[in-house]
Protein backbone atom coordinates (compact mmCIF):
# COMPACT_ATOMS: atom_id res chain seq x y z
CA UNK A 1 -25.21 -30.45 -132.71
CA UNK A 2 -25.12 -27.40 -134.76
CA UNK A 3 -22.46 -24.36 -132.93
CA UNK A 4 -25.53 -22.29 -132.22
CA UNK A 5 -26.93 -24.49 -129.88
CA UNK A 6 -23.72 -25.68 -128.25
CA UNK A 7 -24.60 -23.12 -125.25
CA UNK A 8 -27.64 -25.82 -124.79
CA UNK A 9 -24.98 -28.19 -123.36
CA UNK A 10 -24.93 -26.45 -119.41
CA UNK A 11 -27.98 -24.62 -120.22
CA UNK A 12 -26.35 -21.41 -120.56
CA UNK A 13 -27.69 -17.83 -121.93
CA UNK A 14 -27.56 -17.80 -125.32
CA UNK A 15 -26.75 -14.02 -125.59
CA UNK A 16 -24.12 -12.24 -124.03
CA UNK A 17 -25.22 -10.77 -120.34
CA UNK A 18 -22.85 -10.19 -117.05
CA UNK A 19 -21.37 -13.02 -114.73
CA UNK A 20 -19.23 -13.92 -112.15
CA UNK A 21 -17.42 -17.14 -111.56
CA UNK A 22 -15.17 -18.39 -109.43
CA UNK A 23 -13.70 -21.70 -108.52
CA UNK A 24 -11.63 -23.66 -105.44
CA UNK A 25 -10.23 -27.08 -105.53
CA UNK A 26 -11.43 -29.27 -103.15
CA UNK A 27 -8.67 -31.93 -101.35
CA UNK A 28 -11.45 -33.98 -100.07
CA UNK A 29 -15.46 -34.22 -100.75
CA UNK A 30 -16.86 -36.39 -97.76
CA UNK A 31 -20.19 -36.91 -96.74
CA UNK A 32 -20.09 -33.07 -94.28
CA UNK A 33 -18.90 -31.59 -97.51
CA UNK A 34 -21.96 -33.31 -99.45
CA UNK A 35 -24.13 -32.00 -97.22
CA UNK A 36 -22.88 -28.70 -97.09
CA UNK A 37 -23.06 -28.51 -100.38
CA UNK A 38 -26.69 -29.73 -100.93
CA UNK A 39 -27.85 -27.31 -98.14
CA UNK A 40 -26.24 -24.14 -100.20
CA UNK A 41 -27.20 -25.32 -103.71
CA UNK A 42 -29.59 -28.17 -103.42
CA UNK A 43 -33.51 -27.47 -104.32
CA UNK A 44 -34.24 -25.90 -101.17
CA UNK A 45 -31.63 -23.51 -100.62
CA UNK A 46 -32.88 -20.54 -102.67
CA UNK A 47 -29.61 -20.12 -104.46
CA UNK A 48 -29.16 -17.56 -107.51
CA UNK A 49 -26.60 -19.34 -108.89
CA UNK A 50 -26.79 -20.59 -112.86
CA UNK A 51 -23.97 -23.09 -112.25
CA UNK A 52 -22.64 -24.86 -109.02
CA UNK A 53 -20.54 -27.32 -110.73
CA UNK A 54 -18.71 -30.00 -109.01
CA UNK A 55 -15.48 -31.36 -111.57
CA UNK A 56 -13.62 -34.57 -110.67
CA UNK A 57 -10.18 -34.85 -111.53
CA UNK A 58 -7.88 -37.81 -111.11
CA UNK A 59 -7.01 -40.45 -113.69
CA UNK A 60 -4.88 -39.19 -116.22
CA UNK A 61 -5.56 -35.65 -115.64
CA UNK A 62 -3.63 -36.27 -111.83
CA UNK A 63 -0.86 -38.21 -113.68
CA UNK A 64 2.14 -35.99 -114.05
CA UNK A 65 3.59 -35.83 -117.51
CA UNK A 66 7.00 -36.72 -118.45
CA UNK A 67 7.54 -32.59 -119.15
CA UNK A 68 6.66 -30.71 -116.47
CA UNK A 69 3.77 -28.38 -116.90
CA UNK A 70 1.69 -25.58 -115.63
CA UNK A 71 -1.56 -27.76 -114.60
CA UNK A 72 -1.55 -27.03 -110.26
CA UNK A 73 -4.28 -29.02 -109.56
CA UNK A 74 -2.20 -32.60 -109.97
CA UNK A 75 -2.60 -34.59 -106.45
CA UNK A 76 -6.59 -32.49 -106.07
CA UNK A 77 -9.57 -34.81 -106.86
CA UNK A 78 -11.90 -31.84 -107.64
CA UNK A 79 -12.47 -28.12 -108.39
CA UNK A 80 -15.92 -26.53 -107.47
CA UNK A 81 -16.89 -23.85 -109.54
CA UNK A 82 -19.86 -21.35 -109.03
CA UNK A 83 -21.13 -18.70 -111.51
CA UNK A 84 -23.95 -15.77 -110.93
CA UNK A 85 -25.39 -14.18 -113.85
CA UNK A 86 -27.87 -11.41 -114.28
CA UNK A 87 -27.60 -7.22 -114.49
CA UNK A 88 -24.45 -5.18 -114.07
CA UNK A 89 -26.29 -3.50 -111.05
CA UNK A 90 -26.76 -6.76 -109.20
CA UNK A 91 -22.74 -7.30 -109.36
CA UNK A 92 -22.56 -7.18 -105.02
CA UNK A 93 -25.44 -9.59 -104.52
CA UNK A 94 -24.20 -12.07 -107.62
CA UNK A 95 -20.84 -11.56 -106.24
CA UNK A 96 -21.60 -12.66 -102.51
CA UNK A 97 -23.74 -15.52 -103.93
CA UNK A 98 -20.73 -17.26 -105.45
CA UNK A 99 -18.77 -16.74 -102.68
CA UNK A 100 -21.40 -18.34 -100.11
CA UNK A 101 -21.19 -21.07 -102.19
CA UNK A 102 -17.26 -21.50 -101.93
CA UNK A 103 -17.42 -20.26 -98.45
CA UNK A 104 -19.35 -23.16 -97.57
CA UNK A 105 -17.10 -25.59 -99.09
CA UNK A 106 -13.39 -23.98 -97.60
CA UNK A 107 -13.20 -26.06 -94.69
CA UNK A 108 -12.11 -28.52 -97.65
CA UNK A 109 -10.26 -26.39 -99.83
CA UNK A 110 -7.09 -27.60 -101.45
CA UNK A 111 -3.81 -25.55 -100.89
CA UNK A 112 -4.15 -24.62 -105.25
CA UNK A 113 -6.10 -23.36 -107.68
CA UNK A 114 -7.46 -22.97 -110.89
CA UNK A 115 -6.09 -20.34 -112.93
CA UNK A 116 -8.80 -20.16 -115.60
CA UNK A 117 -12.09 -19.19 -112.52
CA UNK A 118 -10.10 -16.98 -110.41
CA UNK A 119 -11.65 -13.37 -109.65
CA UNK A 120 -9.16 -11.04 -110.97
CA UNK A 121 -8.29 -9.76 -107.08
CA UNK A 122 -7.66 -13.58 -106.21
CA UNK A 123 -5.00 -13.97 -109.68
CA UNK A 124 -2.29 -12.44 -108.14
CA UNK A 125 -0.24 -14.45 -105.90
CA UNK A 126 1.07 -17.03 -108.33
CA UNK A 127 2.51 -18.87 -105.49
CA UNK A 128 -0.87 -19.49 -103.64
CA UNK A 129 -2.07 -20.70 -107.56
CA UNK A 130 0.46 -23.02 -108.43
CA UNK A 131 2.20 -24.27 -105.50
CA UNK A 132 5.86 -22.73 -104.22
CA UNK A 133 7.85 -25.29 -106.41
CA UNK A 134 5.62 -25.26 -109.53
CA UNK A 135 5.81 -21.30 -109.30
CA UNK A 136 9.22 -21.19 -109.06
CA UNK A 137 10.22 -23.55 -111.99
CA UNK A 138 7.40 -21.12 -114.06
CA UNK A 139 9.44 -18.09 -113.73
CA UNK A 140 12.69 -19.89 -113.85
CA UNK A 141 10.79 -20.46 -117.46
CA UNK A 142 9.91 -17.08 -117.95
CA UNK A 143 13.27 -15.49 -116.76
CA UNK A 144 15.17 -18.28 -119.37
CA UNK A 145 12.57 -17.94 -122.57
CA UNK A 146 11.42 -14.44 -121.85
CA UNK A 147 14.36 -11.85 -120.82
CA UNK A 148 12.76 -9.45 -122.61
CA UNK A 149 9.57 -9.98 -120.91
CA UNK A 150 7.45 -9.75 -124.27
CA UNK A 151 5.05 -11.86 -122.91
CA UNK A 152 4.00 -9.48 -119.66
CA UNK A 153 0.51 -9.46 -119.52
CA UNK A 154 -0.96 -11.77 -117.29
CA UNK A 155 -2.34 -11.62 -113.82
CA UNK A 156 -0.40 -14.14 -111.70
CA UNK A 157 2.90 -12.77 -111.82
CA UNK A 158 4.89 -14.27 -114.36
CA UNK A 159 6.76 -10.64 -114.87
């Protein structure tokens, strides 16, 4: 597939326009949570949404390495992720549309998250991210590797 048509792949726009995404993890997915999440995105719901994306982990993704990492989501067999697009002036109504969808789905949220769909006013409690004892051993990182704290831009924390 030639680069220019990789966007083809989720049927996304092809030129650059404004969007909002945002993602929980989901501990569980039973049949309620199905049909909640039919009802909200399924072909009669009326939803704005481009992409209401349901990813399953597990496998070797849930496996934890030999090295400890940064990935929070081990032990979580999915992450739901929804994403509005259209005009800057729509931004409350393409806002509220993701968050109806993940809304719908928190009575099965997982206790983590996803660093890479957060809104930027959800990336800032690094603790409610990546778990109490994965946060901690992160900064004990930081605070070893970066005294200096060259590396202090980033939005969960890691100061």
């Amino acid at each position: 597939m030639p680069y220019t048509e990789v966007a083809s792949i989720h049927s996304e726009p092809t030129e650059p326009l404004p969007y909002y995404e945002r993602s929980i993890t989901l501990r569980e997915f039973p049949a309620a949570a199905q049909d909640k999440l039919v009802e909200l995105v399924g072909p009669d719901s009326g939803t704005t949404l481009v992409i209401a994306e349901l990813r399953a982990l597990g496998g070797a993704w849930d496996r934890e390495p030999a090295v400890p990492n940064a990935v929070a989501t081990r032990g979580l067999p999915y992450v739901l992720l929804g994403v509005a697009s259209g005009e800057v002036s729509q931004e409350q109504r393409l806002k509220r549309s993701v968050a109806e969808l993940l809304d719908g789905l928190a009575p099965w949220q997982g206790d983590r998250r996803v660093v890479n769909n957060l809104a930027p006013e959800e990336a800032t409690d690094g603790a409610a991210i990546y778990g109490p004892e994965r946060f901690a051993r992160l900064v004990s990182v930081k605070k070893k590797y970066d005294p200096a704290n060259l590396f202090r831009i980033n939005h969960i924390g890691l100061n």
